[in-house]
Protein backbone atom coordinates (compact mmCIF):
# COMPACT_ATOMS: atom_id res chain seq x y z
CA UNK A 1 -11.96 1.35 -17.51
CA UNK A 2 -12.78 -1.68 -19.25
CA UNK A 3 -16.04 -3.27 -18.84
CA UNK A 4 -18.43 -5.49 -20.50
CA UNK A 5 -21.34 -3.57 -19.33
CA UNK A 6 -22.15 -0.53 -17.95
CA UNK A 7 -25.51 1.55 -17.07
CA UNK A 8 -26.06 4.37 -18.81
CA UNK A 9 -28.85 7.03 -20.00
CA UNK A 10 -29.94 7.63 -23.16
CA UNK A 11 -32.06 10.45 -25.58
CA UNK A 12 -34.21 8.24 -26.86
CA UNK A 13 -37.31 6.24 -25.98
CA UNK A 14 -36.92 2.34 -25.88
CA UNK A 15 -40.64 1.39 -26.61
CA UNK A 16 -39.81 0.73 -30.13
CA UNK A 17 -37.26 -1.83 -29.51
CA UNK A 18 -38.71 -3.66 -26.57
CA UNK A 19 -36.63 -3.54 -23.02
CA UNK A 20 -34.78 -6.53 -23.98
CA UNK A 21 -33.00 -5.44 -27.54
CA UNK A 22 -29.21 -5.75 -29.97
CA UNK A 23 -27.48 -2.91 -30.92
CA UNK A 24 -24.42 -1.97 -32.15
CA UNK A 25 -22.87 0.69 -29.66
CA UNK A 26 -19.93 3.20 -31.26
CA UNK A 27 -17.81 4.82 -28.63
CA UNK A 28 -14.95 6.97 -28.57
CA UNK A 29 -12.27 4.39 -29.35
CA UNK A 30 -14.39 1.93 -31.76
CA UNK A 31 -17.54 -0.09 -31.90
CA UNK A 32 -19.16 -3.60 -30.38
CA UNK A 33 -22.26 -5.43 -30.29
CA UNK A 34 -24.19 -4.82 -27.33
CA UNK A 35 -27.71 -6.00 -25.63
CA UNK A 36 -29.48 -2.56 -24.17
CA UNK A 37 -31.46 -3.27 -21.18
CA UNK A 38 -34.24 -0.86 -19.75
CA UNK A 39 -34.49 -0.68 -16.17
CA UNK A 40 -37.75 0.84 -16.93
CA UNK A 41 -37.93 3.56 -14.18
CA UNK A 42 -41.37 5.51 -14.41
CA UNK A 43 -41.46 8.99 -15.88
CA UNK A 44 -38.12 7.97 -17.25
CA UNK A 45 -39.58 6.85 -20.97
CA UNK A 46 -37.72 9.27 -23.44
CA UNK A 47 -34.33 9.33 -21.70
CA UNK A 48 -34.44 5.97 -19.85
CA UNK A 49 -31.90 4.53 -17.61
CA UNK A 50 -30.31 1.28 -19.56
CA UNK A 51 -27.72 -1.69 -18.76
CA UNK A 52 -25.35 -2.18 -21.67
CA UNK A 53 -23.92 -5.64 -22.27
CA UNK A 54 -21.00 -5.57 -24.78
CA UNK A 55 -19.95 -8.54 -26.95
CA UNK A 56 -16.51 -7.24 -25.58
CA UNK A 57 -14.61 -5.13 -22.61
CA UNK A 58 -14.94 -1.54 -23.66
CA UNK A 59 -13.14 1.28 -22.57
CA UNK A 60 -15.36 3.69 -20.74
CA UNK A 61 -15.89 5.84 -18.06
CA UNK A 62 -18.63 8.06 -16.38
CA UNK A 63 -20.08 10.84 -18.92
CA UNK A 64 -18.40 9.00 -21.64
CA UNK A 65 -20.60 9.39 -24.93
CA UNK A 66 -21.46 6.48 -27.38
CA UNK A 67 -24.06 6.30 -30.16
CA UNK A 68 -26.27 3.42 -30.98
CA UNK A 69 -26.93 1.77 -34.03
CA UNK A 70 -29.30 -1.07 -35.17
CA UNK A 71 -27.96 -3.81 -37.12
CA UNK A 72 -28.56 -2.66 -40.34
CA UNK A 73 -26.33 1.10 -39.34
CA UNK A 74 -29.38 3.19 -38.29
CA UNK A 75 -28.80 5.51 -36.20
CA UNK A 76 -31.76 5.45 -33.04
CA UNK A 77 -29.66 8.13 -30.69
CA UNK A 78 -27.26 8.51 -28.17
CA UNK A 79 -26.41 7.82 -24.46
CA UNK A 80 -23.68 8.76 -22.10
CA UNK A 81 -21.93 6.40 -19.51
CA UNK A 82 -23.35 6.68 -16.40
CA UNK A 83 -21.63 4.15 -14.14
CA UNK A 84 -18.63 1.87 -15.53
CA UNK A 85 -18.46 -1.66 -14.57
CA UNK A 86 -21.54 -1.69 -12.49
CA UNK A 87 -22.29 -3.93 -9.94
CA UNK A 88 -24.11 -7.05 -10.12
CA UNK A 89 -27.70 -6.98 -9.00
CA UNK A 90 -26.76 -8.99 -6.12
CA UNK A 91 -24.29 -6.64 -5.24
CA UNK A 92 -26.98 -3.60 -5.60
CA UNK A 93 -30.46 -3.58 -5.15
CA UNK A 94 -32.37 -2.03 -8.53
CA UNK A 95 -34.03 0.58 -6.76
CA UNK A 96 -30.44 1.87 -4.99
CA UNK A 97 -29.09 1.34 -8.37
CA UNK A 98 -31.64 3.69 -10.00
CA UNK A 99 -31.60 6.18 -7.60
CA UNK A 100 -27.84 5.95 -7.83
CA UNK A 101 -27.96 6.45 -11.50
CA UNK A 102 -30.22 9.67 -10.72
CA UNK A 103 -27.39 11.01 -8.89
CA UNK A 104 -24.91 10.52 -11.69
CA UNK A 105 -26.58 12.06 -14.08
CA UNK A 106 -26.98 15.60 -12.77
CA UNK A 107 -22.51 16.53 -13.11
CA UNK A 108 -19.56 15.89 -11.89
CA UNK A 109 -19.97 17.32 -8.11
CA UNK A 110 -23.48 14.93 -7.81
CA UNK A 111 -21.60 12.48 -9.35
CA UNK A 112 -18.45 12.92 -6.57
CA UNK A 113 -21.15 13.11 -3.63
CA UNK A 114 -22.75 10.21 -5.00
CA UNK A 115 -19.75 7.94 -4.99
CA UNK A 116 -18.99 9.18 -1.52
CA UNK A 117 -22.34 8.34 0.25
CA UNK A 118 -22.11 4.91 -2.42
CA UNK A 119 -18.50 4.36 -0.10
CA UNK A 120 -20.16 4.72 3.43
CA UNK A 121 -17.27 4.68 6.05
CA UNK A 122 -14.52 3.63 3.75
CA UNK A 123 -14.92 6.35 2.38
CA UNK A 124 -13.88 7.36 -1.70
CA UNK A 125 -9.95 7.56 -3.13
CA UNK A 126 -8.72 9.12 -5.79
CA UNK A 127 -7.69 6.25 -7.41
CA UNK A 128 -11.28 4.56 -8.08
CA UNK A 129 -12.22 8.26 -9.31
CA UNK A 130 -10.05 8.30 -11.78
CA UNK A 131 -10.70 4.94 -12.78
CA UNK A 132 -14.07 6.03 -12.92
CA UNK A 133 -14.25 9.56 -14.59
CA UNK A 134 -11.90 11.19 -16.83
CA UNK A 135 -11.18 14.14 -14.45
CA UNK A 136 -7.96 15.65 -13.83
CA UNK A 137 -6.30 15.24 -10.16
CA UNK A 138 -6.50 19.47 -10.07
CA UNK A 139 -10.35 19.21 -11.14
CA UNK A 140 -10.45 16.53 -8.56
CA UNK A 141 -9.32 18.23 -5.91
CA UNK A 142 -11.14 21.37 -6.77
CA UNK A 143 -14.56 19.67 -6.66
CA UNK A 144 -13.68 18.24 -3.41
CA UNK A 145 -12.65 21.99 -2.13
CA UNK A 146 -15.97 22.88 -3.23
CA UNK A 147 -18.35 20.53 -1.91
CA UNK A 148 -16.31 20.60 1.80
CA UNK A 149 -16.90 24.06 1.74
CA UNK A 150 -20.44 23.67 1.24
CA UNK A 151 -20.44 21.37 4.06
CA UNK A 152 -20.92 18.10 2.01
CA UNK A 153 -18.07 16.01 2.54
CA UNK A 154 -14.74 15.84 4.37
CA UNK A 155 -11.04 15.61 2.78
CA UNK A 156 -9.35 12.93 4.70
CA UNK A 157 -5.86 13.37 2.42
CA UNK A 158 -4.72 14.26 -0.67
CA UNK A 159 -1.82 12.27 -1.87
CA UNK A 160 -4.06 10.27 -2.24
CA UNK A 161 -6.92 12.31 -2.39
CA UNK A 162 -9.64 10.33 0.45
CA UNK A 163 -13.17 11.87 0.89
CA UNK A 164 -15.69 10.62 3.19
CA UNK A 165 -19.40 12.16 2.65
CA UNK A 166 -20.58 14.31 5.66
CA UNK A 167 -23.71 12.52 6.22
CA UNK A 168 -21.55 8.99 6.37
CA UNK A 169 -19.27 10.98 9.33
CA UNK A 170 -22.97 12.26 11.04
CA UNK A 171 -24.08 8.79 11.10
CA UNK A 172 -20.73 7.49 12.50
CA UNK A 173 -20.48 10.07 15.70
CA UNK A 174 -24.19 9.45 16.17
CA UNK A 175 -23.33 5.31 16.78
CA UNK A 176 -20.35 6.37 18.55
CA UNK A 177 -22.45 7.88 21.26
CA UNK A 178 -25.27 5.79 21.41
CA UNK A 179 -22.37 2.62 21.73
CA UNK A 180 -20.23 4.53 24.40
CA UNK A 181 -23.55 4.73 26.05
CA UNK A 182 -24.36 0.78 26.12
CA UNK A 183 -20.56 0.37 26.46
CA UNK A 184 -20.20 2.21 30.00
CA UNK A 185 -23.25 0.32 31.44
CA UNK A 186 -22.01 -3.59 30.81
CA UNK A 187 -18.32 -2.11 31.95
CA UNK A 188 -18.63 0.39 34.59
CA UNK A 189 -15.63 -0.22 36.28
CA UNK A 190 -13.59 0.58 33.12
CA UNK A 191 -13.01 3.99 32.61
CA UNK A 192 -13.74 3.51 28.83
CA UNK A 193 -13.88 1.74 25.58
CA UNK A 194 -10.33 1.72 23.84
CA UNK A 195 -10.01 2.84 20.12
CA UNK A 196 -9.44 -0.67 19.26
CA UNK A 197 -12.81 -1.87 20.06
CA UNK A 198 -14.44 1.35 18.57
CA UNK A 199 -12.57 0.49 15.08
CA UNK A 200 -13.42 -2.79 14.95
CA UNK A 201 -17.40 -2.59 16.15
CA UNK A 202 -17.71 -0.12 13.59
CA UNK A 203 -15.02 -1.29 10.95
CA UNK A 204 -14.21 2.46 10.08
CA UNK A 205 -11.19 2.82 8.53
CA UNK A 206 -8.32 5.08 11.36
CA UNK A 207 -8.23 7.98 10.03
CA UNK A 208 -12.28 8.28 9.66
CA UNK A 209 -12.91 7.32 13.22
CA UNK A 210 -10.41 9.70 14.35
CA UNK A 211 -11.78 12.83 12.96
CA UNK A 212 -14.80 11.22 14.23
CA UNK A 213 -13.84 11.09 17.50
CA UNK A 214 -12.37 14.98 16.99
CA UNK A 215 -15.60 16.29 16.24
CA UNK A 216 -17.14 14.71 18.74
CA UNK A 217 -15.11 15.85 21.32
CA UNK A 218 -15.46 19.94 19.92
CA UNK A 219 -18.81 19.35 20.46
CA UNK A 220 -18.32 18.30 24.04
CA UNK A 221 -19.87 15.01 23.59
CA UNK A 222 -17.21 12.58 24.18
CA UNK A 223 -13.45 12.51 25.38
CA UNK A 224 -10.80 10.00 24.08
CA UNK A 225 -7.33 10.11 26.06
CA UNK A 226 -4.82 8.00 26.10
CA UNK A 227 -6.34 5.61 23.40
CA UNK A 228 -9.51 5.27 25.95
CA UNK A 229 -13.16 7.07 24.56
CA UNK A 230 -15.74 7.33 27.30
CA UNK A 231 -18.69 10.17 27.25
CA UNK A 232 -17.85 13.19 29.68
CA UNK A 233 -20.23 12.77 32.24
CA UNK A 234 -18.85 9.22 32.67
CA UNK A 235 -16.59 8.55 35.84
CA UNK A 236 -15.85 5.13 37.08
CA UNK A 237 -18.07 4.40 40.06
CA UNK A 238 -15.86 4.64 43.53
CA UNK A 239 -16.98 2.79 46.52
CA UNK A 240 -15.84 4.30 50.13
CA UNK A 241 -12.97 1.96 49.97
CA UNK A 242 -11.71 3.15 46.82
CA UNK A 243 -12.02 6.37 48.57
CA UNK A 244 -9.90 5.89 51.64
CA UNK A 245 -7.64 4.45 49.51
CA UNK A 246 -7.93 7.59 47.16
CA UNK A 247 -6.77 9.83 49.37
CA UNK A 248 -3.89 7.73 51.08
CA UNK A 249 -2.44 7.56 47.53
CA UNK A 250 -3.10 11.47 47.04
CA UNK A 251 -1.32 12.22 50.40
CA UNK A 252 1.76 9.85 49.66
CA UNK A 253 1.99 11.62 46.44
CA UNK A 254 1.74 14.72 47.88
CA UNK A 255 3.98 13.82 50.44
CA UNK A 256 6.64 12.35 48.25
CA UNK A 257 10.01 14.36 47.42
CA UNK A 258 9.35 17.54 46.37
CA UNK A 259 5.93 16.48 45.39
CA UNK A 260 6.94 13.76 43.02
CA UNK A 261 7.22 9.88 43.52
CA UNK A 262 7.31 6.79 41.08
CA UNK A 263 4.25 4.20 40.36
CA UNK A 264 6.82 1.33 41.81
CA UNK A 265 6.87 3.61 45.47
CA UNK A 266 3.06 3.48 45.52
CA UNK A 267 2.79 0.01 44.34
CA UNK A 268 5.29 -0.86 47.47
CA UNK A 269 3.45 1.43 49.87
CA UNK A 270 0.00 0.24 48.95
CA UNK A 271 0.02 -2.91 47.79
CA UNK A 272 -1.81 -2.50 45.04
CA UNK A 273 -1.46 -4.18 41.55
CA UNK A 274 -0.29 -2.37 38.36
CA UNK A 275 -3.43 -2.33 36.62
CA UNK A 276 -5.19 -1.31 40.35
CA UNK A 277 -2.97 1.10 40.17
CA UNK A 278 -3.44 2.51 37.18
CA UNK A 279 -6.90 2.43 37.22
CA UNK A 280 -6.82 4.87 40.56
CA UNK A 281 -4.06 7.13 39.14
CA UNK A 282 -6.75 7.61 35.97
CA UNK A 283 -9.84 8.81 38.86
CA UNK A 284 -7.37 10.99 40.39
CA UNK A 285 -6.06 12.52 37.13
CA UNK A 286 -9.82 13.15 36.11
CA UNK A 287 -10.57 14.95 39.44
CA UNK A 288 -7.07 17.21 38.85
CA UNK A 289 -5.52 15.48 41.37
CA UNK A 290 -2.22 14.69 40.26
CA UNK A 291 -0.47 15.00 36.75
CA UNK A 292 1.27 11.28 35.87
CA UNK A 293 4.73 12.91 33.84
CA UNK A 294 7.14 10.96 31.49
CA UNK A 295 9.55 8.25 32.83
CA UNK A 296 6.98 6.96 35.75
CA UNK A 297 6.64 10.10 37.77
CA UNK A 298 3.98 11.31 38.98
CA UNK A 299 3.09 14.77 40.19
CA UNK A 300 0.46 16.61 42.89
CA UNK A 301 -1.33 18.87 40.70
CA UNK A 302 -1.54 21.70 43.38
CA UNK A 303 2.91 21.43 43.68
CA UNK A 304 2.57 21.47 39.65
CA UNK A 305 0.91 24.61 39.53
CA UNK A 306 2.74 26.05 42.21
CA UNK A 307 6.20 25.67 39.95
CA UNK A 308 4.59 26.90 36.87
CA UNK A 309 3.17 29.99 38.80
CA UNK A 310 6.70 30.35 39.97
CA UNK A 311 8.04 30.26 36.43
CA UNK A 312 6.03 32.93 34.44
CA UNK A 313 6.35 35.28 37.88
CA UNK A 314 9.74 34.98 38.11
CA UNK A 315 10.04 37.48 35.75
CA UNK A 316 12.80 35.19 33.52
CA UNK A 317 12.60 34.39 29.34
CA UNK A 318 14.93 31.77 29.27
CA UNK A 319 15.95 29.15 31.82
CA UNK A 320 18.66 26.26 32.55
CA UNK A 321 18.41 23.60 34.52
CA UNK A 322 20.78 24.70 36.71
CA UNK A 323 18.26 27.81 37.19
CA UNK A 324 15.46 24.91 37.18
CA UNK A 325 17.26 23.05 39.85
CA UNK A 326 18.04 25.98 42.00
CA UNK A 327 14.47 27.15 41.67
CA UNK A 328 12.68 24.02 42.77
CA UNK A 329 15.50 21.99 44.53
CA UNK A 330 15.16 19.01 42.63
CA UNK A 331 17.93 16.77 41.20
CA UNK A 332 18.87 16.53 37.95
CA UNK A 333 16.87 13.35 37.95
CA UNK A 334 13.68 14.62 38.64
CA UNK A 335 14.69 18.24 36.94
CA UNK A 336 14.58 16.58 33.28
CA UNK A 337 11.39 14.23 32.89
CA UNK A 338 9.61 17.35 35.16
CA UNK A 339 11.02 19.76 32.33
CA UNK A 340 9.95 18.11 29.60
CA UNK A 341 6.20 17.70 30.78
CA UNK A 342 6.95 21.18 30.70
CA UNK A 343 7.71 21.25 27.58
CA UNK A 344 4.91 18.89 26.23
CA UNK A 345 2.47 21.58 28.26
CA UNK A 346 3.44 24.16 26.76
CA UNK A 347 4.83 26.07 29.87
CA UNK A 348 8.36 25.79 28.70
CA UNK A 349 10.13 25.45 25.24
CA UNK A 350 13.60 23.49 24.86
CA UNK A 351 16.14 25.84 22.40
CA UNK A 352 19.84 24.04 22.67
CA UNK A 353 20.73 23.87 25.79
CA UNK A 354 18.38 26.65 27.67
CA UNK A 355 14.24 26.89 27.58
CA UNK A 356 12.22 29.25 26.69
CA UNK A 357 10.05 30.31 29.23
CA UNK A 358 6.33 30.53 27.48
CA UNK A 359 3.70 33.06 29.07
């Protein structure tokens, strides 16, 4: 890219020329004046870490190699390109900056770990690495193989290629927890914190907080359905009321045709609101309770099982609905939504106008 200045390294010692000093820098594709700058890091003396400060934008990336020159064409050594275009000092504190630079200097998969841990949560694209380095998109993504096999990062996606570092992802599922934690005591009577609130208290981009939320819930330490992430031990605190009323909706829903009613028959029944409603379906689906299925109905889990059972044992591969129908009694209105949640479980599997029956 071009740049005015860039930090660098070079193999030679500055204490000659003073850590404020002109040069005239030759690079690949020509020559400017520059100012060198030593950022003066101890132990660092005979291949010290340097700001360069062209008289104009030069093309250069990371690794790049220049040569520098005094005024008068002698030659006082080398450097190579360390970081293109770096940030202001505002922008980056010196001592991240140098320890930064430390990273960079070791190859290219330092250099790709160290941009990715530079990105945090956002993450690092393809795009600003090859703005940055002159590496191929194959040598890209073979690097980033590499390191995810050694545990390092994570590939998010590959046209574009996205990394995030694995520490940046350990750190995010670690505030995850702790916040679900705070989240369920100010808002017990929710049965959650949606995945809106999650991405914008931690301003993670989707995709990063989703394989967040993936891992965490392999590891058994948090649960996100329906767009609602709540730690598993968590369960929305029922007074006896809620109870009574608990079990008069599980009996009317066990109780309903053929085991299956709508939300707008409870509602009626009950009396209860639509977000009331809801909010008791969710306990009841947590106990195993009832299964809510596609166009409003919802099942008993217990009459659920029982017609699955009475699928795989009926000794059948394929089925109609007309066999469905027969089988359960149902109507065709309550035979298709009912199949596929069959479907969608994995009991059943729709080919043209029959279903395979799944063991």
């Amino acid at each position: 890219m071009k740049a005015p200045a860039f930090d660098a390294v070079l193999d030679f010692p500055l204490a000659a020329c003073g850590p404020d000093f002109r040069a005239e820098v030759l690079f690949l594709g020509g020559s400017a004046g520059a100012r060198i700058l030593d950022y003066a890091v101890p132990g660092r003396k005979k291949a010290p870490f340097v700001r360069v400060l062209t008289d104009r934008p030069a093309e250069v990336r990371w690794a790049d190699p220049f040569e520098v020159r005094t005024a008068g064409g002698e030659v006082l050594g080398r450097g190579k390109c360390l970081f293109p275009a770096p940030q202001t000092s505002q922008e980056l504190k010196v001592a991240k900056r140098k320890a930064l630079l430390a990273r960079l200097e070791l190859g290219e998969k330092d250099m790709i770990m160290a941009l990715a841990e530079h990105g945090g949560l956002s993450g690092l694209n393809g795009e600003d690495l090859d703005r940055f380095a002159r590496l191929s998109q194959s040598r890209l993504e073979e690097l980033a193989r590499a390191l995810e096999s050694e545990g390092r990062l994570r590939i998010l996606g590959f046209a574009p290629l996205r990394l995030i570092s694995q520490a940046a992802l350990d750190f995010l599922r670690g505030r995850i927890v702790s916040f679900l934690g705070q989240y369920h005591k100010k808002h017990p009577g929710q049965k959650g914190a949606p995945l809106e609130t999650l991405e914008k208290r931690f301003e993670a981009p989707r995709t990063v907080l989703v394989l967040a939320l993936r891992l965490l819930a392999k590891e058994g330490r948090a649960v996100e359905e329906a767009g609602v992430v709540r730690l598993p031990d968590f369960s929305v605190p029922v007074s006896a009321a809620d109870e009574a009323v608990l079990a008069e909706l599980e009996g009317l829903v066990r109780r309903g045709e053929m085991g299956t009613v709508t939300g707008d028959d409870v509602r009626a029944k009950l009396g209860l609101s639509p977000a009331r409603l809801q909010a008791l379906l969710g306990i009841l689906a947590e106990r195993r309770k009832i299964v809510e299925g596609f166009d409003g109905f919802i099942l008993h889990q217990s009459w659920l099982d029982e017609i699955i059972a009475k699928l795989r044992a009926s000794g059948r591969r394929e089925l109609t609905v007309a066999d469905f129908k027969a089988m359960t009694g149902l109507t065709r209105k309550y035979s298709i939504p009912l199949l596929e949640l069959l479907d969608s479980m994995g009991v059943t599997r729709r080919k043209g106008s029959v279903r395979d029956i799944l063991k």
